[in-house]
Each structure stands twice: as C-alpha cells, then as structure tokens.
C-alpha atoms as a PDB file:
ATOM      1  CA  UNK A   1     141.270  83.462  24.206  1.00  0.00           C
ATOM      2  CA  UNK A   2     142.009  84.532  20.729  1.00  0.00           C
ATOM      3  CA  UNK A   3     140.003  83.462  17.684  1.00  0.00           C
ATOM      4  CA  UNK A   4     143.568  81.698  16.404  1.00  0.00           C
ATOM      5  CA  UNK A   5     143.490  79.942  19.744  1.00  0.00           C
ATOM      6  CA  UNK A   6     139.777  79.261  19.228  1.00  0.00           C
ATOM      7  CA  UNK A   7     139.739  77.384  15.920  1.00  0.00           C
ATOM      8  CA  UNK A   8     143.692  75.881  16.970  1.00  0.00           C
ATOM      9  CA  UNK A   9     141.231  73.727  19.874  1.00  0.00           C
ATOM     10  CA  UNK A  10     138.598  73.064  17.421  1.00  0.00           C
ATOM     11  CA  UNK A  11     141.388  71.397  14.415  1.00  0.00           C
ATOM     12  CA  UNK A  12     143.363  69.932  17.523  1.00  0.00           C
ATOM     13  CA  UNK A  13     140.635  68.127  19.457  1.00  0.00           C
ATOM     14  CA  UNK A  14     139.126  66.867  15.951  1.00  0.00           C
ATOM     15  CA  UNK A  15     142.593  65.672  15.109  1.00  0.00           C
ATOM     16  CA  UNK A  16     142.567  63.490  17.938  1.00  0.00           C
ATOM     17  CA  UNK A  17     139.119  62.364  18.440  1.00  0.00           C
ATOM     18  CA  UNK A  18     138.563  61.625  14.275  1.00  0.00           C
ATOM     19  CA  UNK A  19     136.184  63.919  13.354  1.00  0.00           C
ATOM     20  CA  UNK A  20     135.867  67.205  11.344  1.00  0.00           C
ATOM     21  CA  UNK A  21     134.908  70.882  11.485  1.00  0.00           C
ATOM     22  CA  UNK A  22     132.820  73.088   9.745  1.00  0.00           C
ATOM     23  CA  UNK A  23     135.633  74.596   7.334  1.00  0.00           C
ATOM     24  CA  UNK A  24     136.716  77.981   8.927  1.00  0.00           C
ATOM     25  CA  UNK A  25     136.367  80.204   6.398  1.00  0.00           C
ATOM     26  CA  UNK A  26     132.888  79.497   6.769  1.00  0.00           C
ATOM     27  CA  UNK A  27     132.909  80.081  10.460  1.00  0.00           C
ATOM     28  CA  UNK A  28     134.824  83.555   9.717  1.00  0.00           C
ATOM     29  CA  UNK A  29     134.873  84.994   6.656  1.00  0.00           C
ATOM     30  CA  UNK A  30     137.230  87.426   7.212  1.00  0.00           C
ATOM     31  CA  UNK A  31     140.260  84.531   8.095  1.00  0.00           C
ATOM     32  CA  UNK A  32     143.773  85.105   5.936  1.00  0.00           C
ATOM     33  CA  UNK A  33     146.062  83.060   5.042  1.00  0.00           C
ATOM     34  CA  UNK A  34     148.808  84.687   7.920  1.00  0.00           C
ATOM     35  CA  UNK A  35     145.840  83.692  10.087  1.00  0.00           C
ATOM     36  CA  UNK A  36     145.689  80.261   8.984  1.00  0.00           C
ATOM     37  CA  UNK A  37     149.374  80.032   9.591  1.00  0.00           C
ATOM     38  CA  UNK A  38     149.240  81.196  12.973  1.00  0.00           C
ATOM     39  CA  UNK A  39     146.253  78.488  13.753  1.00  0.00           C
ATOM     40  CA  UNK A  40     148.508  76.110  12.374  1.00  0.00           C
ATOM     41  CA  UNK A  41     151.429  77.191  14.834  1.00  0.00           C
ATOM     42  CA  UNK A  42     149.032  76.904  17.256  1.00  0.00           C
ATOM     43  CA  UNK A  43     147.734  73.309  16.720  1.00  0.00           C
ATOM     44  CA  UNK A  44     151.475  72.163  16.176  1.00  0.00           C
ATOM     45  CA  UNK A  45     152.461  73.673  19.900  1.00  0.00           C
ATOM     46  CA  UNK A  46     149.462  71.506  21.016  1.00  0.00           C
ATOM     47  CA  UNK A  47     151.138  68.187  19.559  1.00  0.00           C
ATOM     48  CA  UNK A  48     154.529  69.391  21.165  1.00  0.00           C
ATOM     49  CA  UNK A  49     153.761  69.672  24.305  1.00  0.00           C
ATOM     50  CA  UNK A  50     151.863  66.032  23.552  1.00  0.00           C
ATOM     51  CA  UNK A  51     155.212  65.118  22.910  1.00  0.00           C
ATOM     52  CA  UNK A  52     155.560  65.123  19.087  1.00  0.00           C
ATOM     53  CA  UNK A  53     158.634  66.320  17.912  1.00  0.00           C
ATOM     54  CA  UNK A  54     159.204  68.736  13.960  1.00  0.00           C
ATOM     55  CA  UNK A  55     160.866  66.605  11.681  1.00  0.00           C
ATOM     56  CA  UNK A  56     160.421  68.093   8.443  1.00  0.00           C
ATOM     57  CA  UNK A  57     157.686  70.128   6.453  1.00  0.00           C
ATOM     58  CA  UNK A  58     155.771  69.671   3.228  1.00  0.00           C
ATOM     59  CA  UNK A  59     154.558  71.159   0.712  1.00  0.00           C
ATOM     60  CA  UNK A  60     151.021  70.352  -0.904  1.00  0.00           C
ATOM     61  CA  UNK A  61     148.876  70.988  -4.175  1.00  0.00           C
ATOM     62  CA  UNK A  62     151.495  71.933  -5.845  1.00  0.00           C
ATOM     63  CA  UNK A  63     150.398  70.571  -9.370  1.00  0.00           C
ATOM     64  CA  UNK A  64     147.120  71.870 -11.162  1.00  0.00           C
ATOM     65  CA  UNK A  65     145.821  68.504 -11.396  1.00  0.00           C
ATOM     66  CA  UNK A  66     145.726  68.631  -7.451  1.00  0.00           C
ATOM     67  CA  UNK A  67     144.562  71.925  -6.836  1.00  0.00           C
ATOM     68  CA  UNK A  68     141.550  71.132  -9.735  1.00  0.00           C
ATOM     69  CA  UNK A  69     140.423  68.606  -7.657  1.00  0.00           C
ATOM     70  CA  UNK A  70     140.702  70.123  -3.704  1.00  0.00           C
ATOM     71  CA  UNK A  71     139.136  73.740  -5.511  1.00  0.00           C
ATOM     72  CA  UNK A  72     142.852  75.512  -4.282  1.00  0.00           C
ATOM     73  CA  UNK A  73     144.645  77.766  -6.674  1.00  0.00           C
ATOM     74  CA  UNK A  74     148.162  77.675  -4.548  1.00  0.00           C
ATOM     75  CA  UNK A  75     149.840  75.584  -2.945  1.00  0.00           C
ATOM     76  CA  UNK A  76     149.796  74.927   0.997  1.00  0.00           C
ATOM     77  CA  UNK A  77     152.609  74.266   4.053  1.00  0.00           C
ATOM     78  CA  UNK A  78     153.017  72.377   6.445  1.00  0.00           C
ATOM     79  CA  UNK A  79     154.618  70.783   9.474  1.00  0.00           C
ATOM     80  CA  UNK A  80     155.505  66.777   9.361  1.00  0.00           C
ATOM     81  CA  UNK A  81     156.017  65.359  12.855  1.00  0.00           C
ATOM     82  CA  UNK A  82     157.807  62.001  14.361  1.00  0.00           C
ATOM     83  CA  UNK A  83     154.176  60.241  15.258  1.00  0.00           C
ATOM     84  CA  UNK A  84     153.189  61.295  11.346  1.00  0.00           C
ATOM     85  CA  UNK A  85     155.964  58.351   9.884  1.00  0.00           C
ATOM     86  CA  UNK A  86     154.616  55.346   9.408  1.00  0.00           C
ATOM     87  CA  UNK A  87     157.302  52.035   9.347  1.00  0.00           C
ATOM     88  CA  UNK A  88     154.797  49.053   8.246  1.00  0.00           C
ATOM     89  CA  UNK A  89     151.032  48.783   8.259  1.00  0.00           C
ATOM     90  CA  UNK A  90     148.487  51.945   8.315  1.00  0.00           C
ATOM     91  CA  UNK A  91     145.969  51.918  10.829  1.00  0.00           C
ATOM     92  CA  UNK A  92     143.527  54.309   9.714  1.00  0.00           C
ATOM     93  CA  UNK A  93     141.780  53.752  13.050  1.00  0.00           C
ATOM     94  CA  UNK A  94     144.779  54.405  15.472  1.00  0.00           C
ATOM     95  CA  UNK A  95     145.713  57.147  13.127  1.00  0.00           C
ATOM     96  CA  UNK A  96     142.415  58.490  13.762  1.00  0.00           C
ATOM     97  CA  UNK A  97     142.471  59.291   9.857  1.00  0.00           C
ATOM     98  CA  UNK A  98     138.886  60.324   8.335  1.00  0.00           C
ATOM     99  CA  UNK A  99     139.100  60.129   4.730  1.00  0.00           C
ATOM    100  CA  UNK A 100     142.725  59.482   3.793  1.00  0.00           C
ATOM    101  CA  UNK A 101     143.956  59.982   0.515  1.00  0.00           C
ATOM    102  CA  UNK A 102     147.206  58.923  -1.094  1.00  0.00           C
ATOM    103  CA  UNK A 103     149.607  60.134  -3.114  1.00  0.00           C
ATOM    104  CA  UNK A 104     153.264  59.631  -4.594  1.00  0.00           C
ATOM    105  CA  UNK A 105     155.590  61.689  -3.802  1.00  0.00           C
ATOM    106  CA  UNK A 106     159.958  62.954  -3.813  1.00  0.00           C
ATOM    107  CA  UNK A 107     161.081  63.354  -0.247  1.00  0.00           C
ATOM    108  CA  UNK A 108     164.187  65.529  -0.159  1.00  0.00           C
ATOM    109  CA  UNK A 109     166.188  64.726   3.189  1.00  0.00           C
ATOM    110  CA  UNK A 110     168.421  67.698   4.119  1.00  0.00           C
ATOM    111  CA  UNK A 111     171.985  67.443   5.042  1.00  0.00           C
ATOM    112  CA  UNK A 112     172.124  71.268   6.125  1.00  0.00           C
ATOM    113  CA  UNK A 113     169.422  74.722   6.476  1.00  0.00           C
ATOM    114  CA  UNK A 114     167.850  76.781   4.067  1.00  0.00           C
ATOM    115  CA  UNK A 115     166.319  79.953   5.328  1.00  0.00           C
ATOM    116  CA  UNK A 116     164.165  82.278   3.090  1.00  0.00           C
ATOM    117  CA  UNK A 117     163.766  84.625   1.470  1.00  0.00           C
ATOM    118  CA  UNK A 118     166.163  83.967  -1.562  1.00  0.00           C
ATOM    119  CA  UNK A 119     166.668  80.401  -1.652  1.00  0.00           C
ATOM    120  CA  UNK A 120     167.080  79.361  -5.327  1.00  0.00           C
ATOM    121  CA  UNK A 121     166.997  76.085  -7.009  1.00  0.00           C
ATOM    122  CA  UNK A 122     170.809  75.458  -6.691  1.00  0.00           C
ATOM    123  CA  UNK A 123     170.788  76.000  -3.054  1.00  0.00           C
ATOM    124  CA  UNK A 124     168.107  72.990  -2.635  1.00  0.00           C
ATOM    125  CA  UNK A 125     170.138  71.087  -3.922  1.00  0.00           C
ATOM    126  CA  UNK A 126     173.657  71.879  -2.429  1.00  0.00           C
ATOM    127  CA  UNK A 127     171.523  71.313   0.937  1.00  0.00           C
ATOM    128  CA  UNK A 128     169.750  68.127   0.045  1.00  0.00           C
ATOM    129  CA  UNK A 129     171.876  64.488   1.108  1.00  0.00           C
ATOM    130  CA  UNK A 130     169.267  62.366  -0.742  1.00  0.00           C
ATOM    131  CA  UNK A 131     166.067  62.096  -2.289  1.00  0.00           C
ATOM    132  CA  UNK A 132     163.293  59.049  -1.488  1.00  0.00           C
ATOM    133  CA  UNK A 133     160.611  57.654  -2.845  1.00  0.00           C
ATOM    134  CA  UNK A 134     157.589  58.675  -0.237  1.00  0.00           C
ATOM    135  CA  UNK A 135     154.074  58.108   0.095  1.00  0.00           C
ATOM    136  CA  UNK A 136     151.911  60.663   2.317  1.00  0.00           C
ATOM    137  CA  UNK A 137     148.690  60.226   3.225  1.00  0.00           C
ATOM    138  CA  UNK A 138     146.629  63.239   3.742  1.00  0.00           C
ATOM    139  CA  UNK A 139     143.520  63.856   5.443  1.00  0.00           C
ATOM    140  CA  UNK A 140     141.358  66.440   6.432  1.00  0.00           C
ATOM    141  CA  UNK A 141     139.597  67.423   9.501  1.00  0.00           C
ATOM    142  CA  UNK A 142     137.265  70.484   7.529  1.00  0.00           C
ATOM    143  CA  UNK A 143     133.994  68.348   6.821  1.00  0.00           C
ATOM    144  CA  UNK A 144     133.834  67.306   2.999  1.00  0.00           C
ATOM    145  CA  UNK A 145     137.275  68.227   2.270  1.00  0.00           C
ATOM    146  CA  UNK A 146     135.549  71.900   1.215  1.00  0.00           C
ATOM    147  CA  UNK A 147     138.876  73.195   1.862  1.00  0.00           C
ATOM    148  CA  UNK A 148     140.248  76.658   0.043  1.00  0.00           C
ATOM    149  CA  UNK A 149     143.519  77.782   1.310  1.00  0.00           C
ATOM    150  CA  UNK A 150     143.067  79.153   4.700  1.00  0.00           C
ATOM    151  CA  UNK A 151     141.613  76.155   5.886  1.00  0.00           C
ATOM    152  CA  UNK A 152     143.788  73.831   4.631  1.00  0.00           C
ATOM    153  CA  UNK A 153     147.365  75.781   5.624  1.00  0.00           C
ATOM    154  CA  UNK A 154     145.605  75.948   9.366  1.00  0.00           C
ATOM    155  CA  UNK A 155     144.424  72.323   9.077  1.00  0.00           C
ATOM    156  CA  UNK A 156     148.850  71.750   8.653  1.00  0.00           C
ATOM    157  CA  UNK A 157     148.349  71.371   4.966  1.00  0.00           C
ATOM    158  CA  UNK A 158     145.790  68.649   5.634  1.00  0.00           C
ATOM    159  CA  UNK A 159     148.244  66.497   6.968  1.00  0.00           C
ATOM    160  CA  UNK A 160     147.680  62.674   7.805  1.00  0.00           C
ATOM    161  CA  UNK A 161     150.647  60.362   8.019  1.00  0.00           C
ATOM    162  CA  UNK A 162     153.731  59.362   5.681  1.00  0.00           C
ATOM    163  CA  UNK A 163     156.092  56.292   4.446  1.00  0.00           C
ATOM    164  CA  UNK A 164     159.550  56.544   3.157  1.00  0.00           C
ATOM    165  CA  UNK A 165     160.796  53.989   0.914  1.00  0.00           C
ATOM    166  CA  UNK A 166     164.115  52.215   1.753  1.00  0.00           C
ATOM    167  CA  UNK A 167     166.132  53.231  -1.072  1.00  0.00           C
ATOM    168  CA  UNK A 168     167.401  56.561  -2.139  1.00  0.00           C
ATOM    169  CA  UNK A 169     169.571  58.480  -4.343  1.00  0.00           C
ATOM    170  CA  UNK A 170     171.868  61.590  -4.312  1.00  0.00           C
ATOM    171  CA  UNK A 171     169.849  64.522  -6.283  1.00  0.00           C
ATOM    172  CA  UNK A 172     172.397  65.730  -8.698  1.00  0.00           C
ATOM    173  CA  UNK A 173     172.793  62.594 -10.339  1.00  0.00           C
ATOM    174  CA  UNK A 174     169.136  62.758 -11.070  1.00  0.00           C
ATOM    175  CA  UNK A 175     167.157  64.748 -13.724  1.00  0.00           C
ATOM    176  CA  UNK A 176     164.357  65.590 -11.207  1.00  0.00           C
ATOM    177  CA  UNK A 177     161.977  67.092 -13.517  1.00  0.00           C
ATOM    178  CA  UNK A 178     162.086  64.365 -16.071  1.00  0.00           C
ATOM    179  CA  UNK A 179     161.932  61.513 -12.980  1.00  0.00           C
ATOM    180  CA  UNK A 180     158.862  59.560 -13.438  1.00  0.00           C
ATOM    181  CA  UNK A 181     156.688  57.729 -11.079  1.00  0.00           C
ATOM    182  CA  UNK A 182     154.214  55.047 -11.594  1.00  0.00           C
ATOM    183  CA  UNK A 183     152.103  53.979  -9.137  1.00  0.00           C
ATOM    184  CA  UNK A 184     150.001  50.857  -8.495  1.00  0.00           C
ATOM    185  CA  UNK A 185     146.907  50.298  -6.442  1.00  0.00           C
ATOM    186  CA  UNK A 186     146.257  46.405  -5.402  1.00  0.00           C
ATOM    187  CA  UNK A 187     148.078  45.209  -7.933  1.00  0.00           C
ATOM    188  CA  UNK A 188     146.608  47.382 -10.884  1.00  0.00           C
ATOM    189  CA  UNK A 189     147.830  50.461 -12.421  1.00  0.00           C
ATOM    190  CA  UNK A 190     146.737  53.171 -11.020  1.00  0.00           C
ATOM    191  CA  UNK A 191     148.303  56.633 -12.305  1.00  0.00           C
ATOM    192  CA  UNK A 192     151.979  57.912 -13.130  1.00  0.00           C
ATOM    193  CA  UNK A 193     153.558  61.005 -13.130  1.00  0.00           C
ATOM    194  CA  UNK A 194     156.532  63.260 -13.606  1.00  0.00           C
ATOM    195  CA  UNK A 195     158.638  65.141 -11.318  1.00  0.00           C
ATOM    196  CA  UNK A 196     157.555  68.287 -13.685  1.00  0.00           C
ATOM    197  CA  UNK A 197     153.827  68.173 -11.943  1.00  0.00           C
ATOM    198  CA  UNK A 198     155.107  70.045  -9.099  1.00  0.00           C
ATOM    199  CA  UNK A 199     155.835  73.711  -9.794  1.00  0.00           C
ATOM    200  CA  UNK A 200     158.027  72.440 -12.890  1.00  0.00           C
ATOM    201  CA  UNK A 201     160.815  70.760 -10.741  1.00  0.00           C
ATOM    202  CA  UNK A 202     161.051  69.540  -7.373  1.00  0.00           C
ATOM    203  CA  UNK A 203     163.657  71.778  -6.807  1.00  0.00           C
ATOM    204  CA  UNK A 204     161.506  74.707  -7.289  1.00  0.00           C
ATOM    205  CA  UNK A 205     158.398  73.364  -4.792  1.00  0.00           C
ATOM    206  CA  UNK A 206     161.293  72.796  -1.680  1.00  0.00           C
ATOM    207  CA  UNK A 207     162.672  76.492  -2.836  1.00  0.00           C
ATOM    208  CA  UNK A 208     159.388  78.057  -2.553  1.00  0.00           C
ATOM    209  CA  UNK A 209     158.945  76.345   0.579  1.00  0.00           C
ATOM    210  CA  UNK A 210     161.636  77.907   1.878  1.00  0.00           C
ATOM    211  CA  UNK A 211     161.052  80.901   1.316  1.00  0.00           C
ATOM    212  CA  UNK A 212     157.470  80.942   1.506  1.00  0.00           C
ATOM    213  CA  UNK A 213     158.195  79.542   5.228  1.00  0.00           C
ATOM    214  CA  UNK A 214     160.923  82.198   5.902  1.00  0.00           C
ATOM    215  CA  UNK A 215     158.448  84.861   5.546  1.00  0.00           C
ATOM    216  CA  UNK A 216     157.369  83.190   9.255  1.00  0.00           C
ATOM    217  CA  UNK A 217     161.072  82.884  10.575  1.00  0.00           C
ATOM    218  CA  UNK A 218     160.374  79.395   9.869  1.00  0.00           C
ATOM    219  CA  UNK A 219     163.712  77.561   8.651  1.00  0.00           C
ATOM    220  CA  UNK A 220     163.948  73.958   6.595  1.00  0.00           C
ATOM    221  CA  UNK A 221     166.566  72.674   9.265  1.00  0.00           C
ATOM    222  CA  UNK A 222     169.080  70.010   8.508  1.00  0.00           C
ATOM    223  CA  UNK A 223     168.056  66.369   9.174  1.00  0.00           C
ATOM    224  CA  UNK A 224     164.749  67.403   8.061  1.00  0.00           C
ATOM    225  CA  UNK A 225     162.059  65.359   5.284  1.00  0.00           C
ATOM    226  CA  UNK A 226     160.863  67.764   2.977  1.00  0.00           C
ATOM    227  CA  UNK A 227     157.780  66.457   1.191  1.00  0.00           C
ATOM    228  CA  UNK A 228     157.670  68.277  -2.102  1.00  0.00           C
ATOM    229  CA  UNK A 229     154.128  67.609  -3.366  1.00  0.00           C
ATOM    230  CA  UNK A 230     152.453  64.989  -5.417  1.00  0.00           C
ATOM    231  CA  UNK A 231     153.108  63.825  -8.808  1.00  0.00           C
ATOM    232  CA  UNK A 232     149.906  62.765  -9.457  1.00  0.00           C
ATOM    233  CA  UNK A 233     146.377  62.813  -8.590  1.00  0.00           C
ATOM    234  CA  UNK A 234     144.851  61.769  -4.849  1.00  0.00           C
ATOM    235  CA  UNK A 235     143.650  58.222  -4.282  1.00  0.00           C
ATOM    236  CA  UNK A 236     141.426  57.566  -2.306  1.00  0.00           C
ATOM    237  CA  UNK A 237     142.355  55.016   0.297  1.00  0.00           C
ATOM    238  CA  UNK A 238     139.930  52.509   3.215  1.00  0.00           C
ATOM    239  CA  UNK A 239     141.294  49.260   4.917  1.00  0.00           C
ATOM    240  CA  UNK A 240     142.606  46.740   2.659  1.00  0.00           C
ATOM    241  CA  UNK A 241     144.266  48.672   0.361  1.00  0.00           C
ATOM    242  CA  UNK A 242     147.648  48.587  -0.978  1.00  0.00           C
ATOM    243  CA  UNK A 243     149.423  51.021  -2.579  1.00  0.00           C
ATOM    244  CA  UNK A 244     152.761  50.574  -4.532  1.00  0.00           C
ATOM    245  CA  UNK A 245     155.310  53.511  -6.145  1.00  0.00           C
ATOM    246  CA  UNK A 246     158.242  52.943  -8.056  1.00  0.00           C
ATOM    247  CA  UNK A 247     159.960  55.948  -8.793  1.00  0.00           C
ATOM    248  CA  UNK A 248     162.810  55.764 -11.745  1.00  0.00           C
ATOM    249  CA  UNK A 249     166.227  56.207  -9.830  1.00  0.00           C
ATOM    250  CA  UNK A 250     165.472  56.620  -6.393  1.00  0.00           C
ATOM    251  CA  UNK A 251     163.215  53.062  -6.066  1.00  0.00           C
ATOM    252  CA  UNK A 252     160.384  51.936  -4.533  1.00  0.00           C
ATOM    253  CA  UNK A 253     157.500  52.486  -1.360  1.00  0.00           C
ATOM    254  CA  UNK A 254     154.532  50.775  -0.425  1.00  0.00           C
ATOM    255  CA  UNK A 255     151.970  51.860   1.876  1.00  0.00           C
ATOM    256  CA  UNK A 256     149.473  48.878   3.074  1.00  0.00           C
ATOM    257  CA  UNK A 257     146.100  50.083   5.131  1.00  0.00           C
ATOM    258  CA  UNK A 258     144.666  47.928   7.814  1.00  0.00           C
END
C-alpha cells in the first residue's frame, strides 16, 4: 500500500467515524503539496465508490484574515460532493462534523468548463450562469485544526458541508469586488465583508482555481458550484446556532445547527 493510500484510510475512516488525526505533516515530514493532492484524490475515490457524486470544487483561505488565523500562507482546493449540500437544518451529529466553522461565502454556478492553465478573469465569467449567496461549513479531521497546507489540501480543503441561498444573480451585472456581505449570528451582528477579501475579486479566486486544478487534469465542469472562499473571518459554530448572510445583489442564506 502506498503512503498516499495510507494516510487517504486514515482522513477517510476519521471522516466517517468523527474523529481526527495527528496532522500529517507531522506523521511525515517530507509530505508536498502534489502529495497532499493525491491523498485527497484518494479519499474522494473512497466517497465515490460510497456513492457520492463531484458536484463542484472550492476554494479556501483565500483572504489574509483567514490564512492569519488557520497559520496557511496560500490558499487550498478542494472537491464539494452531493451528500456535502445541506437543504434545511445542520446536524452536526449525522454530519459527523468535529469542530465546524462557518463562513460567508459567493458561489459561482457554471453554465459551461474552464480548464487550466490560462483561464483569466473574463473567462470566469463568460462561463459562470449565476452567482449565490452560500454558506460552507468547514471542518477538520487533523486534531486542533494545526493544519499548514499539505494537510489541509489532503484533508479536501477541510471540507464539512454547504447551503445555497435561494436567490441569485447573473455576475456581470454585479461589481463583485465591491459586493458586500454582512452576516449575523443569532440575531446579532456578527462580521461583514467584501468580495475584495478573496484574492482581490472573486473572479480571480475561481480563475486560480482553475488553473491551479488544471495543473492535475482536473477541470471546473459545467453544472458545477464553485465556492470561491470566505469574505470574512471563521465562526465558530455548536447546536443551536443560527447563522444569517445577506449579500448585496445576489440575497440571502441561513444556515441553522441542530
């Protein structure tokens, strides 16, 4: 068995059983980021033939703000799956979600495929049908959340679950860097944000996606949600909480833990 194979089991079986892992990194040193991607792969063919099915791909810390807080210095990929959206109530237990974390973000829904290298701004958006107002919830399965970059690209970009708001808006009648968000948590304000915070435009986080995935033969496929990072900092979120974005625009999205 190889060692991608090896720490694939390890992130898989904590994925489903709710617990974590001593981060990688720590367990091998000499771990790169190509090998964190090819864990990832790994752990995703797992969930296939589980019966998930690829519906999109994110990106994460993508704003400083985020990557002060996780200790990253770039951002991360990853793949979103059917059994990650959420319509209604989150059950952090049936999710088998650790220590979920919240955070507001623009979903760009595809219309047709953008394959790296060279995918530029303009092409996002000649690809994109409409953008929504989207609230992912990410989690980690490396113990702490002591996760640097390798862990968290083979953890799939410490994915959790996600919620899509029910309205949504065509992206070139938007200014997407200038879009704010505010969000609310039980009832109170919690934190706003622009769509500046990632990379400097939305636009720019789903091209480097792109291309950053293309470098795998990895395409963003049409039909797909493209989560394009968060526009402000990570909430912390445990049973009971509710969470409430309204992003100028586009509208609004609630996610409500049980």
């Amino acid at each position: 068995m190889s060692k991608h194979q090896i720490y694939a089991d390890q992130l898989h079986v904590a994925l489903r059983e709710g617990h974590v892992v001593v981060p990688l990194i720590e367990q091998d040193p000499s771990l790169t980021i190509d090998d964190a991607y090819a864990i990832s792969l790994e752990v995703m063919r797992h969930r296939t033939i589980e019966g998930e099915t690829v519906i999109g791909k994110k990106i994460g810390v993508t704003s400083k703000v985020v990557q002060d807080m996780l200790g990253v210095d770039q951002p991360d990929f990853g793949f979103m799956t059917d059994r990650m959206l959420v319509e209604g109530d989150i059950d952090i237990a049936a999710h088998k979600l650790i220590a979920p974390r919240a955070e507001a973000e623009i979903a760009f829904v595809l219309k047709s495929s953008l394959k790296g290298p060279g995918v530029t701004e303009a092409d996002v958006l000649a690809a994109t049908e409409k953008v929504v107002a989207c609230f992912e919830v990410v989690d980690s399965r490396i113990k702490d959340w002591k996760i640097g970059i390798v862990d968290t690209v083979a953890d799939n970009a410490s994915c959790g679950v996600f919620v899509l708001g029910d309205e949504h808006n065509d992206p070139a009648a938007l200014d997407l860097p200038n879009l704010k968000v505010v969000v609310k948590k039980n009832g109170q304000f919690l934190s706003e944000g622009y769509g500046s915070a990632v990379q400097g435009s939305p636009l720019t986080a789903v091209a480097w996606l792109a291309n950053t995935l293309g470098r795998y033969g990895v395409t963003l496929d049409a039909g797909d949600v493209i989560l394009s990072g968060s526009l402000v900092p990570l909430a912390d979120a445990v049973a009971g909480d509710e969470f409430e974005m309204e992003l100028d625009g586009v509208g609004r999205c609630v996610a409500r833990f049980v």
